[in-house]
C-alpha atoms as a PDB file:
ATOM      1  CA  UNK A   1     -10.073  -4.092  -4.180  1.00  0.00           C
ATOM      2  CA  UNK A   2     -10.345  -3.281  -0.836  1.00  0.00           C
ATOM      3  CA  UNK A   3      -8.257  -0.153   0.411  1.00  0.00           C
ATOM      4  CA  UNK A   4      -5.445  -1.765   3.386  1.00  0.00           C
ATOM      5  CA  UNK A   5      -5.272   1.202   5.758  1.00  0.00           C
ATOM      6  CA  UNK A   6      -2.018   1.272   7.693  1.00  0.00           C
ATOM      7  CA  UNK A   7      -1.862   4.064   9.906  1.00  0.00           C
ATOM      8  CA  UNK A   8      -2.801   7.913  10.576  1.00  0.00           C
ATOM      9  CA  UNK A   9      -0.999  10.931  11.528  1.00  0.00           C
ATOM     10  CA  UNK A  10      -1.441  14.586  11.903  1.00  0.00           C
ATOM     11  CA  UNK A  11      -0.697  18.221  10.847  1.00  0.00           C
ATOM     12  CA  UNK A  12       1.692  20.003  12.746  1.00  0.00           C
ATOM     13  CA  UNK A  13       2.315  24.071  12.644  1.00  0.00           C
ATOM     14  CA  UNK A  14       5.759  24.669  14.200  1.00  0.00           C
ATOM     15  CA  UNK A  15       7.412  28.610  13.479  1.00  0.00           C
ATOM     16  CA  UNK A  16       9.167  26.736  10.749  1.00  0.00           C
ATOM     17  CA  UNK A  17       5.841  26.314   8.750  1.00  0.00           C
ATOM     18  CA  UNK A  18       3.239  22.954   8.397  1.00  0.00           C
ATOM     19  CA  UNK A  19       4.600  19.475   8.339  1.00  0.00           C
ATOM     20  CA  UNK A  20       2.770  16.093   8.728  1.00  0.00           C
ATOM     21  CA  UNK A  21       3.554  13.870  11.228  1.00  0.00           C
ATOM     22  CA  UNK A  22       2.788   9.946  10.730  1.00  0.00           C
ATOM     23  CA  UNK A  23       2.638   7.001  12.428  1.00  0.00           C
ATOM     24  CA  UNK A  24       2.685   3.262  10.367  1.00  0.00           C
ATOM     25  CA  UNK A  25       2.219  -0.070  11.429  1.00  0.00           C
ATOM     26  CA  UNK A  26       4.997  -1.706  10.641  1.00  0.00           C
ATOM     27  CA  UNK A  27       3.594  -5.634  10.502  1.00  0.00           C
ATOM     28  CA  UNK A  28       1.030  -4.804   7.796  1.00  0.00           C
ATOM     29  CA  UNK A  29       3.465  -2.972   5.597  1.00  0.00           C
ATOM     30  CA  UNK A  30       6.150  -6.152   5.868  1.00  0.00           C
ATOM     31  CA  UNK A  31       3.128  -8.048   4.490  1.00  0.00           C
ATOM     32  CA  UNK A  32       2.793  -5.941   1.698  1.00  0.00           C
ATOM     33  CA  UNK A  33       6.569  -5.140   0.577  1.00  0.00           C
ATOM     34  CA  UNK A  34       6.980  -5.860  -3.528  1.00  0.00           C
ATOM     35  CA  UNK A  35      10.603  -6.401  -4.540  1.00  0.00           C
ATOM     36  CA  UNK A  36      11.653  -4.230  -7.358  1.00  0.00           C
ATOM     37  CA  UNK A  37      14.267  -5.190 -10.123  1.00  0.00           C
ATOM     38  CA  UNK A  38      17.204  -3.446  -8.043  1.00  0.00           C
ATOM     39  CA  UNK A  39      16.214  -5.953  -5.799  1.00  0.00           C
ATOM     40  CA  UNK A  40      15.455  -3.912  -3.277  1.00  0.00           C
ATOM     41  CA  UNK A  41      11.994  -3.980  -0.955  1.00  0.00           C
ATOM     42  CA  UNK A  42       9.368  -0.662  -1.131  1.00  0.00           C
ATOM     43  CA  UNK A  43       5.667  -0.353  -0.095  1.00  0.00           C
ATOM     44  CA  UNK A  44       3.918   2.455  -2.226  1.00  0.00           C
ATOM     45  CA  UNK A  45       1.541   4.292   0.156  1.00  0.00           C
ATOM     46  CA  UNK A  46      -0.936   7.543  -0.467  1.00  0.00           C
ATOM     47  CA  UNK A  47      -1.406   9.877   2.175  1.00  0.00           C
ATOM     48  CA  UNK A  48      -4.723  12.084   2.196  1.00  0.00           C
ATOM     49  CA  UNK A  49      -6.472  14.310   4.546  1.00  0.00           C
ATOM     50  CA  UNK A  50      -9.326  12.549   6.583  1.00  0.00           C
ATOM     51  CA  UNK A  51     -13.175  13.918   6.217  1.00  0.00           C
ATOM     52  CA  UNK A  52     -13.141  14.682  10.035  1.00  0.00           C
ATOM     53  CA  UNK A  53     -10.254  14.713  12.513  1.00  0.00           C
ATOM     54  CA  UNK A  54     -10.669  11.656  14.895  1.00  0.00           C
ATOM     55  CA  UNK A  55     -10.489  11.861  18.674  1.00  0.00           C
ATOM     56  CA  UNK A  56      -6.350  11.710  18.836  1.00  0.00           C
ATOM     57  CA  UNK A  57      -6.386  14.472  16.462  1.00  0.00           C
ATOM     58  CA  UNK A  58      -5.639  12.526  13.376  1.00  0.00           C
ATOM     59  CA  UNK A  59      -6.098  14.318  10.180  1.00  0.00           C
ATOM     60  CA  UNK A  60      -4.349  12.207   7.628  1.00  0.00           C
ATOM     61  CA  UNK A  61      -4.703   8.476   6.369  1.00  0.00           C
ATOM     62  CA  UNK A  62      -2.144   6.517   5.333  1.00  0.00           C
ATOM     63  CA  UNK A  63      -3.235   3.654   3.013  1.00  0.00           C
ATOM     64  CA  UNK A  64      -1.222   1.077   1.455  1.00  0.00           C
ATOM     65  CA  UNK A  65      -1.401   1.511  -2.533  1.00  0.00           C
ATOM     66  CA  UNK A  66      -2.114  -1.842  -4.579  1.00  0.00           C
ATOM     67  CA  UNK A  67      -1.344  -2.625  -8.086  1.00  0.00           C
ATOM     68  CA  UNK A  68      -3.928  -4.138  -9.479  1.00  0.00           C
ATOM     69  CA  UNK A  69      -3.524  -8.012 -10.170  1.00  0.00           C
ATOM     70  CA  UNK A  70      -3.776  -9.145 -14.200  1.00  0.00           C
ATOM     71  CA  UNK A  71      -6.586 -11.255 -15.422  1.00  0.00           C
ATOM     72  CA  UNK A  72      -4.604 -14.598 -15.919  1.00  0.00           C
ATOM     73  CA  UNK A  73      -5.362 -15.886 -19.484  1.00  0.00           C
ATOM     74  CA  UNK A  74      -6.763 -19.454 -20.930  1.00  0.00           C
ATOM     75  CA  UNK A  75      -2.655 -19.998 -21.896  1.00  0.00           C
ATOM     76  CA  UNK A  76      -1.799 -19.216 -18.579  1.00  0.00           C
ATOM     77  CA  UNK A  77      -4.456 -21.640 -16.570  1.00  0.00           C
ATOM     78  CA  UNK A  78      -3.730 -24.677 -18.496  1.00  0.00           C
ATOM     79  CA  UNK A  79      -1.185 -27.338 -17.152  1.00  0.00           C
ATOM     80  CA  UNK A  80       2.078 -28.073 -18.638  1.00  0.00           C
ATOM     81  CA  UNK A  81       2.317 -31.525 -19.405  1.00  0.00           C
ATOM     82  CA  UNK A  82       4.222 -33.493 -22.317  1.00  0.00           C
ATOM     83  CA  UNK A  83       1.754 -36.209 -23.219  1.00  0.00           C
ATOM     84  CA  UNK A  84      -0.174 -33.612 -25.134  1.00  0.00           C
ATOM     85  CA  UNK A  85      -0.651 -34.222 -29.118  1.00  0.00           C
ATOM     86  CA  UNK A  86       0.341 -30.900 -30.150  1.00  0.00           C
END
């Protein structure tokens, strides 16, 4: 599966100790929004530090995490239909 990446961001030190600091692009993640039982919308993503800091000073990637998809089964790829014999 190919990895969906969906924005960067950086390390910041401030006198109050390191945070990061992302940005997101909004129209991929409202692509890939699952609705949970609640009902409610979420987009799992992992954040990890980048081999080399880019020119903006990026240090982190933000990619969008997939769940894999389920091998569908024989049962599954048949058709319904009511003029079977059994």
């Amino acid at each position: 599966m190919e990895k969906i990446y969906v924005g960067k961001g950086k390390t910041i030190a401030t006198k109050f100790g390191e945070f990061q600091s992302i940005n997101i692009e909004l129209d991929v993640l409202l692509k890939n929004c699952h609705t949970a039982k609640n009902g409610k919308k979420y987009v799992d993503l992992d954040v990890s530090k980048m081999k080399q800091e880019d020119n903006y000073g990026n240090d982190l990637k933000v990619v969008l995490r997939q769940k894999e998809q389920e091998p569908k089964t024989a049962t599954s790829q048949m058709p319904d239909r009511d003029d079977l014999p059994f």
